[in-house]
C-alpha atoms as a PDB file:
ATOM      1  CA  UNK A   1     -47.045 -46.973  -4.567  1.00  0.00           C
ATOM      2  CA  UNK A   2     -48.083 -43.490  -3.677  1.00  0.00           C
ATOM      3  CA  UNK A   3     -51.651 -42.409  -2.598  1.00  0.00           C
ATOM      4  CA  UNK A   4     -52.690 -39.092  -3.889  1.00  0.00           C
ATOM      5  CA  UNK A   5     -55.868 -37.308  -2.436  1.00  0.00           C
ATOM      6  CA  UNK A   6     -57.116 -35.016  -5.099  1.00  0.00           C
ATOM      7  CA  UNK A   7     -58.745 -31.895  -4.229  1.00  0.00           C
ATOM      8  CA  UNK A   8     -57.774 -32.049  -0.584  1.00  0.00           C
ATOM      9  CA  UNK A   9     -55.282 -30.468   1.192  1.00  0.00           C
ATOM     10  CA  UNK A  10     -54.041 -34.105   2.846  1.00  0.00           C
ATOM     11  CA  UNK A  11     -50.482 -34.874   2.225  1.00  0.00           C
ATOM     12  CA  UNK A  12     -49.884 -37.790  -0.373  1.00  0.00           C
ATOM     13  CA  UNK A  13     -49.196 -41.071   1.594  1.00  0.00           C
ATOM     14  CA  UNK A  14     -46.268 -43.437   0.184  1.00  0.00           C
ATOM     15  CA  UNK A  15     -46.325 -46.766   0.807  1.00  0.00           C
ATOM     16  CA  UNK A  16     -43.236 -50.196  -0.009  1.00  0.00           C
ATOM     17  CA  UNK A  17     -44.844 -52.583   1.616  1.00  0.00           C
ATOM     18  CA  UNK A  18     -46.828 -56.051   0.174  1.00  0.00           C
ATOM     19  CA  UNK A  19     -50.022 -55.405   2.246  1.00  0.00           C
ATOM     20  CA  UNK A  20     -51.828 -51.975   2.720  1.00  0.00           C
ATOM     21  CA  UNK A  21     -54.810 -52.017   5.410  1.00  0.00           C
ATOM     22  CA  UNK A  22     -57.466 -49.084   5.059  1.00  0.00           C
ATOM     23  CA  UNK A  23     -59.829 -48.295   7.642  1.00  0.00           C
ATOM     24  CA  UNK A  24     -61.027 -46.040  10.304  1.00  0.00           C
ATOM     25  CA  UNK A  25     -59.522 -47.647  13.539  1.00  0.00           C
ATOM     26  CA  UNK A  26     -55.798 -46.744  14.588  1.00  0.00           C
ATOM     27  CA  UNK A  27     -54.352 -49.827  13.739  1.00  0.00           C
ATOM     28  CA  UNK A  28     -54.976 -49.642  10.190  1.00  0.00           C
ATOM     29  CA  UNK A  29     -51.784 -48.401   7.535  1.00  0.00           C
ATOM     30  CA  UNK A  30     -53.683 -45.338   6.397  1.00  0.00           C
ATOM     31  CA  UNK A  31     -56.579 -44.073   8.377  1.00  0.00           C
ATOM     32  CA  UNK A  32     -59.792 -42.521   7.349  1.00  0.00           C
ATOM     33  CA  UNK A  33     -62.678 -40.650   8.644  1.00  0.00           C
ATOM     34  CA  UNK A  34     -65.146 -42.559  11.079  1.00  0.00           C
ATOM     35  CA  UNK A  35     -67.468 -41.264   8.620  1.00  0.00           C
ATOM     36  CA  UNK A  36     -65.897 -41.932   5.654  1.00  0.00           C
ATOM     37  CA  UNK A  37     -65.084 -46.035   6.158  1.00  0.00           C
ATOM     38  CA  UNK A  38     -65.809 -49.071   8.368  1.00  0.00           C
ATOM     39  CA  UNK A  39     -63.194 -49.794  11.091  1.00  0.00           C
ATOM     40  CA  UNK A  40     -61.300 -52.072   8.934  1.00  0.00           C
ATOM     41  CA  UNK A  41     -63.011 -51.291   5.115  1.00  0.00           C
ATOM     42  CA  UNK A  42     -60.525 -53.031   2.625  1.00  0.00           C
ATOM     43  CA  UNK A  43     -56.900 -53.918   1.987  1.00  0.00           C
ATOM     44  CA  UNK A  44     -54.739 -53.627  -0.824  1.00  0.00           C
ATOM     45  CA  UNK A  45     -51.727 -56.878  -1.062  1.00  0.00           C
ATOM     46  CA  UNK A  46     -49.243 -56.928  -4.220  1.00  0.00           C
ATOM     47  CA  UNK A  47     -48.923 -60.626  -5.697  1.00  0.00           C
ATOM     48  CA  UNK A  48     -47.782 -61.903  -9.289  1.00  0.00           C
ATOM     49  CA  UNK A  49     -50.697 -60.260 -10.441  1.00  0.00           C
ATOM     50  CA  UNK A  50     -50.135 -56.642  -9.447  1.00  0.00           C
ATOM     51  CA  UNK A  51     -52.466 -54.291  -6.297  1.00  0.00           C
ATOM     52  CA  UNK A  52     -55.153 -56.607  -5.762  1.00  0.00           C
ATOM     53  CA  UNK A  53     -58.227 -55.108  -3.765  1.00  0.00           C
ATOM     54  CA  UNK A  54     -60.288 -57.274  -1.121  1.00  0.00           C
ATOM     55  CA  UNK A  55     -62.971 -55.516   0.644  1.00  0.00           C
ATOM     56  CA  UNK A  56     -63.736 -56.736   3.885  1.00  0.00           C
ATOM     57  CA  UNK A  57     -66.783 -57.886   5.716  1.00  0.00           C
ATOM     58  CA  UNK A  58     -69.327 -55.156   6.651  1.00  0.00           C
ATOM     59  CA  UNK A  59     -67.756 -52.359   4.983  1.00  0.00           C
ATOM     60  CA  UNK A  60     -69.504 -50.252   2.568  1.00  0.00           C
ATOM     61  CA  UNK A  61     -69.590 -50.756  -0.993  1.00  0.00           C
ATOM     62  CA  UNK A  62     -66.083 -49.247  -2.938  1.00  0.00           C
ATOM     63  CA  UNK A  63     -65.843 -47.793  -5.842  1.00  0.00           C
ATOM     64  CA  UNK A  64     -62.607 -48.137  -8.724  1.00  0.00           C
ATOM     65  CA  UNK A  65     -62.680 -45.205 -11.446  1.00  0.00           C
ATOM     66  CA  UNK A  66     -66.426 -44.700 -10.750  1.00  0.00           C
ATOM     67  CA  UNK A  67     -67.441 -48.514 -10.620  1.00  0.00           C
ATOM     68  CA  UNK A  68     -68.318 -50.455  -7.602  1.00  0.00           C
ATOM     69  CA  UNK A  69     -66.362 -53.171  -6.527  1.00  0.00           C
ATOM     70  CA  UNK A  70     -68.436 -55.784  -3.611  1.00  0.00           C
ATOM     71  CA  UNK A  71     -65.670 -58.489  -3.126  1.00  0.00           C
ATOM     72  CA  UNK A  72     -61.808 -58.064  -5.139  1.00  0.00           C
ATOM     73  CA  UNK A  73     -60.727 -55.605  -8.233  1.00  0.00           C
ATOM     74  CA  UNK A  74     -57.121 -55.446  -9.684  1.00  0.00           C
ATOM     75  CA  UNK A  75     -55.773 -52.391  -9.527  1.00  0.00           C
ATOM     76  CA  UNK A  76     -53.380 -50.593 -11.350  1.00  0.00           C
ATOM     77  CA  UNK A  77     -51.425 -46.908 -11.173  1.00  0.00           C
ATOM     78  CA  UNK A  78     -54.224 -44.193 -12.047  1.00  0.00           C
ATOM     79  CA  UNK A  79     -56.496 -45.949 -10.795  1.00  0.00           C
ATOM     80  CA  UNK A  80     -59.179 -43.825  -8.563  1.00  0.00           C
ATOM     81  CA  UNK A  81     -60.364 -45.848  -5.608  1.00  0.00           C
ATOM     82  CA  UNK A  82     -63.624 -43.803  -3.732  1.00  0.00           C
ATOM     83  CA  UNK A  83     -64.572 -44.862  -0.004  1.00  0.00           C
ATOM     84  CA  UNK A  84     -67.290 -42.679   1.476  1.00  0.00           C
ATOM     85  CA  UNK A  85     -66.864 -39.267   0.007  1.00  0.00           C
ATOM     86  CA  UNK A  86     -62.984 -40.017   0.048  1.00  0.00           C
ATOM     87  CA  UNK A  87     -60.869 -40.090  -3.432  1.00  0.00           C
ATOM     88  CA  UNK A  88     -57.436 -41.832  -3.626  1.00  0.00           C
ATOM     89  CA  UNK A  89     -55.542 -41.614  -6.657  1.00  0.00           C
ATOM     90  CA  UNK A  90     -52.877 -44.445  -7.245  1.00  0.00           C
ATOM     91  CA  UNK A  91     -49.690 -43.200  -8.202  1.00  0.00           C
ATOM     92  CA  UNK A  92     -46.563 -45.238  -9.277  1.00  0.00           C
ATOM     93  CA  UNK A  93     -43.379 -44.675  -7.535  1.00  0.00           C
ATOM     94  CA  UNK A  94     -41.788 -43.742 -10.900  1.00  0.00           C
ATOM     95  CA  UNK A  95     -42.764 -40.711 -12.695  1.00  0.00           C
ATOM     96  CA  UNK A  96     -43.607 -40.765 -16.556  1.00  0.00           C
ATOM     97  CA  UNK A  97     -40.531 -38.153 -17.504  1.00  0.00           C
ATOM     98  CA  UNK A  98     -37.240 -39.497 -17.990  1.00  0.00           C
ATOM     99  CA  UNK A  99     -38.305 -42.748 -19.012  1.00  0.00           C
ATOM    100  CA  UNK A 100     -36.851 -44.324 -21.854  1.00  0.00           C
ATOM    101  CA  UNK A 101     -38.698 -47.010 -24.536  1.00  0.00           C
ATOM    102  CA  UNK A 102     -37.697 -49.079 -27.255  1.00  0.00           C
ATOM    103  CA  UNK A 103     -37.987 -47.602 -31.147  1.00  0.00           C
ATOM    104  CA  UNK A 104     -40.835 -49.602 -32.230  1.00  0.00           C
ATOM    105  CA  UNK A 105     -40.469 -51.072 -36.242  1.00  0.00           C
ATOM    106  CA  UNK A 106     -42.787 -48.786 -38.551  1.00  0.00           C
ATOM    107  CA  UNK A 107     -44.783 -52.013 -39.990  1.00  0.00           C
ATOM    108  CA  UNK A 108     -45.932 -52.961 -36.041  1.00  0.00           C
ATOM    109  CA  UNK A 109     -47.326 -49.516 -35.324  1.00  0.00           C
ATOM    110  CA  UNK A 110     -50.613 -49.863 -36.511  1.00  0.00           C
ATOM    111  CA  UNK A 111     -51.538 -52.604 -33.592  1.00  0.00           C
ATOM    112  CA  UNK A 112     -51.140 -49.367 -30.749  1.00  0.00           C
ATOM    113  CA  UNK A 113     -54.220 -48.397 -29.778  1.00  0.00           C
ATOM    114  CA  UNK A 114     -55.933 -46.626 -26.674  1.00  0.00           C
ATOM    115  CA  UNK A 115     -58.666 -49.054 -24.700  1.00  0.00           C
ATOM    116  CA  UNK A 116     -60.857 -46.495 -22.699  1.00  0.00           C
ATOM    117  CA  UNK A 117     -61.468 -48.712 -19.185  1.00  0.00           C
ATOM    118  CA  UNK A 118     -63.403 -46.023 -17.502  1.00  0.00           C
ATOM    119  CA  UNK A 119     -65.396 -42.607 -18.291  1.00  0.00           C
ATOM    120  CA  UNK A 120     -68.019 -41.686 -21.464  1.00  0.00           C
ATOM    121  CA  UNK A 121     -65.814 -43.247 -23.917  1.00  0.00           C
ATOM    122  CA  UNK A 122     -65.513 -46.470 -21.970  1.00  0.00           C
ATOM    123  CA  UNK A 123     -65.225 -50.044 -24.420  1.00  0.00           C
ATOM    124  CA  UNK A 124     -64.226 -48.319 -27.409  1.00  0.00           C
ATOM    125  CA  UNK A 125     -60.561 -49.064 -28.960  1.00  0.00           C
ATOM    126  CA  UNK A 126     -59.126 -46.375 -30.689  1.00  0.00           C
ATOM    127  CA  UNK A 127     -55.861 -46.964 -33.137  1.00  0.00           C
ATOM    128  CA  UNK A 128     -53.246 -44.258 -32.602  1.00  0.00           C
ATOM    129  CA  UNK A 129     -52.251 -44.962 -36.009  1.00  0.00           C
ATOM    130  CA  UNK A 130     -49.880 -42.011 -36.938  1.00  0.00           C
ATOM    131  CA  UNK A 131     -51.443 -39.596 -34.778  1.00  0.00           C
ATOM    132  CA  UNK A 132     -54.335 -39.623 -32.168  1.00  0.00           C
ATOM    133  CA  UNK A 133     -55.724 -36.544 -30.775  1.00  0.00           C
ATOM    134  CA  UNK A 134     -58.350 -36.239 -28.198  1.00  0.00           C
ATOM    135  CA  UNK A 135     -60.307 -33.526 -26.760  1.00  0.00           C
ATOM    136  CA  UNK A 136     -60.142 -30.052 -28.132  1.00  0.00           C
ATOM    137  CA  UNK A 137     -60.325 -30.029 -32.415  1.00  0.00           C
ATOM    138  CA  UNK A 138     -59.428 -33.357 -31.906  1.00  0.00           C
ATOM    139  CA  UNK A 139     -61.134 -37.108 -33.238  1.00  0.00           C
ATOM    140  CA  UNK A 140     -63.254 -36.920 -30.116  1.00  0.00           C
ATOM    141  CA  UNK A 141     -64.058 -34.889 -26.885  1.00  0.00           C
ATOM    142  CA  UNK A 142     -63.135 -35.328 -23.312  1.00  0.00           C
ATOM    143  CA  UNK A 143     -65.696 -33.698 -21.472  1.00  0.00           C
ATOM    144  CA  UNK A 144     -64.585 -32.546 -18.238  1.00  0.00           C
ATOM    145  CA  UNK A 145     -66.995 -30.922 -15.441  1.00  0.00           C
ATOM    146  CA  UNK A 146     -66.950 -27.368 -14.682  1.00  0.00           C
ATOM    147  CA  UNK A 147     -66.567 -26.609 -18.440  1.00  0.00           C
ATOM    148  CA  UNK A 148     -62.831 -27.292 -18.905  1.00  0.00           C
ATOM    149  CA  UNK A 149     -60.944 -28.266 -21.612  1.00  0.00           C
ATOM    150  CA  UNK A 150     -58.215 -29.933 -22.204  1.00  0.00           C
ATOM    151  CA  UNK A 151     -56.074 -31.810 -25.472  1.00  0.00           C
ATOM    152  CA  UNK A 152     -54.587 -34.960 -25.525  1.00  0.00           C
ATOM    153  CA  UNK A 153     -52.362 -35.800 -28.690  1.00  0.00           C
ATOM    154  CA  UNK A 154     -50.407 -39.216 -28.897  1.00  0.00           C
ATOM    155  CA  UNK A 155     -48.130 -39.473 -32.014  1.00  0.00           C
ATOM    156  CA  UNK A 156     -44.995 -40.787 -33.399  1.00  0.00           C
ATOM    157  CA  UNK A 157     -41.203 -39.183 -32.994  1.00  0.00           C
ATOM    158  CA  UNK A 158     -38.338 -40.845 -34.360  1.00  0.00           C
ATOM    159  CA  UNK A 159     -39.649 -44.395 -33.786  1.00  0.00           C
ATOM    160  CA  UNK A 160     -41.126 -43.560 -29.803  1.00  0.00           C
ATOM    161  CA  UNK A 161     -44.317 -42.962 -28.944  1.00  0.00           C
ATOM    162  CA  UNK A 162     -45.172 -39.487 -27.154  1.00  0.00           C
ATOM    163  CA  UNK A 163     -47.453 -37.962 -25.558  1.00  0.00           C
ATOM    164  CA  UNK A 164     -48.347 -33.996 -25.215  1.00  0.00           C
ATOM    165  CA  UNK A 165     -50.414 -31.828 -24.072  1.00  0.00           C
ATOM    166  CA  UNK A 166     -51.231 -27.868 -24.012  1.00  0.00           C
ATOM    167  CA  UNK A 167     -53.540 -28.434 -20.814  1.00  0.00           C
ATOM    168  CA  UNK A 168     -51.476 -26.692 -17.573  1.00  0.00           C
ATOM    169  CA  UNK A 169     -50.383 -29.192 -14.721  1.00  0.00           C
ATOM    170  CA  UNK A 170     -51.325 -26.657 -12.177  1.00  0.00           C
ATOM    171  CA  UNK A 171     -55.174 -27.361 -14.220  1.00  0.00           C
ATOM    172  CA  UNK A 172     -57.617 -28.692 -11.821  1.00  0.00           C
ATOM    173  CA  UNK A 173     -57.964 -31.988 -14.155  1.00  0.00           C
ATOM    174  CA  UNK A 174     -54.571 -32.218 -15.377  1.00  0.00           C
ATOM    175  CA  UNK A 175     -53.680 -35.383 -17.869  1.00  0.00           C
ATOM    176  CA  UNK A 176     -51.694 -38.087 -15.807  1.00  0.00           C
ATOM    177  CA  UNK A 177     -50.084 -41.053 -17.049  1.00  0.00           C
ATOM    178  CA  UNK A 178     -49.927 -43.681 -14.052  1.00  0.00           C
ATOM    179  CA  UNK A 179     -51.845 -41.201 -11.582  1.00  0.00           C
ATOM    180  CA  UNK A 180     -48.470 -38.641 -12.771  1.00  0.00           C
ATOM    181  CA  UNK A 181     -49.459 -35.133 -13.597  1.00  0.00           C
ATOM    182  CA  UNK A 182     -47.720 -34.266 -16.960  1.00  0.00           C
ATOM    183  CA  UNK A 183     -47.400 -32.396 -20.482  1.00  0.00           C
ATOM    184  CA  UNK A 184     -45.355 -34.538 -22.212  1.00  0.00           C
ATOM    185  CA  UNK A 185     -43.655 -37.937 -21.874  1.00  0.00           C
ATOM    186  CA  UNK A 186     -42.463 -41.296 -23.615  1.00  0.00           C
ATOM    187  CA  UNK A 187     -45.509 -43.748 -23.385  1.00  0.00           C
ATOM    188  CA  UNK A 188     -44.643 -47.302 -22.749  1.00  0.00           C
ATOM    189  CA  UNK A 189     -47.344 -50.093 -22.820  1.00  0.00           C
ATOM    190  CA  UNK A 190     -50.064 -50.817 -20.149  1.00  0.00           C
ATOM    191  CA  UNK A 191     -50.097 -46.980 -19.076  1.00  0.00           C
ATOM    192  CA  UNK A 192     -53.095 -45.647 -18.232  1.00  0.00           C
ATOM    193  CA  UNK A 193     -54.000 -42.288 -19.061  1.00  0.00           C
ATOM    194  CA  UNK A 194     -56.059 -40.274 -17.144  1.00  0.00           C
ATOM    195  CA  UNK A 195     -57.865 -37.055 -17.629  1.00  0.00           C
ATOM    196  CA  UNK A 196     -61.037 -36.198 -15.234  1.00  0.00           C
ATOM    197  CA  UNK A 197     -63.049 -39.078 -14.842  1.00  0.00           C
ATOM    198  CA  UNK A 198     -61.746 -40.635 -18.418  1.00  0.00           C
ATOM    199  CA  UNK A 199     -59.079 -43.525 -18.359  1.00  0.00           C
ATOM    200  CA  UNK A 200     -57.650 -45.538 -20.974  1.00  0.00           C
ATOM    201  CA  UNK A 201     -55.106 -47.995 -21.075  1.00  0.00           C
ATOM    202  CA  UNK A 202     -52.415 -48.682 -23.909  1.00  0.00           C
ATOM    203  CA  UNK A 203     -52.060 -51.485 -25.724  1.00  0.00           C
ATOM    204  CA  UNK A 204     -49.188 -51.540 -27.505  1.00  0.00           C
ATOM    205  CA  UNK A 205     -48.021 -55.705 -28.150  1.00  0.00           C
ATOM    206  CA  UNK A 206     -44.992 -54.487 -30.297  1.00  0.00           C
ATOM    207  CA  UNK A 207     -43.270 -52.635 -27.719  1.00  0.00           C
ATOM    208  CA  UNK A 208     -43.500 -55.255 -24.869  1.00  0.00           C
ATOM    209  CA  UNK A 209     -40.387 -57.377 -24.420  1.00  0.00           C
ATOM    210  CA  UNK A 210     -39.915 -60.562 -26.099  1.00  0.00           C
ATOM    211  CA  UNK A 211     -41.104 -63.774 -23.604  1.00  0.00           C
ATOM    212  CA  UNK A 212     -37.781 -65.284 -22.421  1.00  0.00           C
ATOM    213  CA  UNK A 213     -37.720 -68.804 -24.276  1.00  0.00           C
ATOM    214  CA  UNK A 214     -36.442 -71.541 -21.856  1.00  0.00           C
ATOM    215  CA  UNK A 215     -35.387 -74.539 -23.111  1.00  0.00           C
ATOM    216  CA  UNK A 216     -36.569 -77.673 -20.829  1.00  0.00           C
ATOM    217  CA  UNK A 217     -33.888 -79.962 -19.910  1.00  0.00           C
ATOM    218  CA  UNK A 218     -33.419 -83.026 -21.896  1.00  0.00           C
ATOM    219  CA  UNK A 219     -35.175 -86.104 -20.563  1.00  0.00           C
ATOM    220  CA  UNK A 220     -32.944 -88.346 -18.468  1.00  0.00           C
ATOM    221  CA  UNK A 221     -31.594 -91.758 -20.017  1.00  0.00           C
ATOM    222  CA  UNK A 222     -34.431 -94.357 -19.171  1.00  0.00           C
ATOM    223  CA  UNK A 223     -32.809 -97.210 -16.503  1.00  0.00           C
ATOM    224  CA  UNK A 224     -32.678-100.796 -17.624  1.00  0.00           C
ATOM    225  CA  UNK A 225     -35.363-101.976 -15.287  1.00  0.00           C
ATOM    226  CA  UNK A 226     -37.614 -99.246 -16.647  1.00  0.00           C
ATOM    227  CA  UNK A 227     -37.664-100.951 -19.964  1.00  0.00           C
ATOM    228  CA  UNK A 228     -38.182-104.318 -18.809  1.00  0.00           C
ATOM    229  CA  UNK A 229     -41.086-104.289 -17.748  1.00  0.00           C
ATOM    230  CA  UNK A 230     -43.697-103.485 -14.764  1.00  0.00           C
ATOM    231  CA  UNK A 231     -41.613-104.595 -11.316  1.00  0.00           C
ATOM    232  CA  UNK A 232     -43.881-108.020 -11.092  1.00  0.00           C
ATOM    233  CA  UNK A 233     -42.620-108.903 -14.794  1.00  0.00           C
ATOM    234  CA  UNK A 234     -38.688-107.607 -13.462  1.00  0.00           C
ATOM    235  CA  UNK A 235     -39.092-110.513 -10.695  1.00  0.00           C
ATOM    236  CA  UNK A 236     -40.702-113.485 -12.715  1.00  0.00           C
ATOM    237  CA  UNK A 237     -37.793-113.404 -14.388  1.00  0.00           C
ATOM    238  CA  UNK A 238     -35.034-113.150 -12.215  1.00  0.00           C
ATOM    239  CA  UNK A 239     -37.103-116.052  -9.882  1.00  0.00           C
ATOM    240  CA  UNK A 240     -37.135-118.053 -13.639  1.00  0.00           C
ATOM    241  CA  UNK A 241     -33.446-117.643 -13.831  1.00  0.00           C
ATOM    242  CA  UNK A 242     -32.417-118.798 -10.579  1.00  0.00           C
ATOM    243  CA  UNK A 243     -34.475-121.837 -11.100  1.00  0.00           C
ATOM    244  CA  UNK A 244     -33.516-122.881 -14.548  1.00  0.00           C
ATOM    245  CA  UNK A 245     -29.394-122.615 -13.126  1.00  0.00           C
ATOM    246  CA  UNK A 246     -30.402-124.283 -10.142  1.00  0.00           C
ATOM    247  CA  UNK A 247     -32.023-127.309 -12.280  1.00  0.00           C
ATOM    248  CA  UNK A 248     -28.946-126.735 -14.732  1.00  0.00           C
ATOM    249  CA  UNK A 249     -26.516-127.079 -11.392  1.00  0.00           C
ATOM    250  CA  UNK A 250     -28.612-130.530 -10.428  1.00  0.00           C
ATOM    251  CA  UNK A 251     -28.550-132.319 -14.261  1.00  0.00           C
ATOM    252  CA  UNK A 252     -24.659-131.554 -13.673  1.00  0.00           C
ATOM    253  CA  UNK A 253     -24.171-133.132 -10.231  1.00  0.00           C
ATOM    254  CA  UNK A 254     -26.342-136.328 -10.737  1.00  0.00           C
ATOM    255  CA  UNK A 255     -24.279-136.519 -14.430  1.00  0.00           C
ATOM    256  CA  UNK A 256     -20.783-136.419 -12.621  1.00  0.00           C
END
């Protein structure tokens, strides 16, 4: 993970660890203003469920992408996490160019859509269908503050799905793909998408992997005694056997 700090001159902070402390006191992993958080205000841990936030006891409310968050969030990368008047962006390690995807079978394209999570647009699913453009002369706008615009166009090239934009990186609200900065890039699914104070995520079930299919082991051959009975039954017999040879054993001895 890499923490970003967007219109500040702070260096981005990278951090490997399982467990990332935020606070104001020295002994937290990244420190903030006195004025900015509580002496210990949250930490971030990574479990099978990716970045989970916990905000601590007595620190001030937190806000993810412009909601607030009281006790735990899940995060994920391009995500913007606000404490005080400070703004972290979450970056993945990895960045969106270079990446490769699967070629996606024509007939399963129409289930991609972008989920808006965060920003005017947020609840509405829109298909990508063969193309899905966004902001200016596209389907709908992206307004940004200051007046800026910007494009967003998601569309189809030789069985991948892209993403492009004409928007500069060097803009002041570039588009970022997993807190990334970029103009164009392979999308793959469950990245977010970011532009200003808009997010959406992409859901896109035909690219995902197939679930590994594990075949259970074969039930074990059941033992003699489990057949037989309960373990009272098991012993009522073997006690009626050893009687009926020991009254066997008698009829012979008193016959001979």
């Amino acid at each position: 993970m890499r923490i970003e700090f967007p219109h500040s001159t702070r260096a981005s902070f990278p951090w490997s660890q399982s467990l990332l402390r935020i606070g104001s006191e020295p002994d937290n992993d990244l420190i903030l203003a006195t004025g900015q958080a509580a002496a210990h205000h949250l930490r971030i841990c990574m479990d099978r469920r990716g970045w989970v936030l916990e905000v601590l006891p007595d620190a001030t409310r937190v806000y993810v992408n412009a909601r607030p968050v009281r006790e735990r969030a899940i995060l994920r990368p391009g995500d913007t996490l606000s404490v005080g008047d400070c703004r972290m962006l979450l970056c993945a390690d990895e960045a969106p160019e270079g990446r490769t995807s699967p070629s996606m079978p024509e007939q399963e394209r129409y289930t991609v859509a972008l989920r808006a999570i965060a920003g005017p647009l947020s609840g509405q699913v829109l298909p990508v269908l063969e193309r899905l453009e966004l902001g200016l002369h596209g389907r709908l706008p992206l307004d940004l503050p200051q007046g800026e615009t910007a494009s967003l166009i998601i569309f189809w090239r030789d069985a991948h799905l892209w993403l492009e934009t004409e928007q500069a990186i060097e803009s002041r609200y570039p588009v970022r793909v997993n807190g990334s900065a970029t103009r164009q890039t392979v999308l793959l699914p469950g990245d977010q998408i970011g532009i200003g104070m808009h997010r959406f995520a992409l859901d896109a079930p035909g690219l995902e992997p197939e679930p590994e299919i594990v075949v259970p082991d074969p039930p074990a051959e059941p033992l003699p005694e489990d057949s037989a009975g309960p373990r009272g039954e098991v012993w009522w017999l073997i006690v009626t056997a050893a009687v009926l040879a020991l009254g066997i054993a008698l009829l012979l001895f008193v016959h001979f």
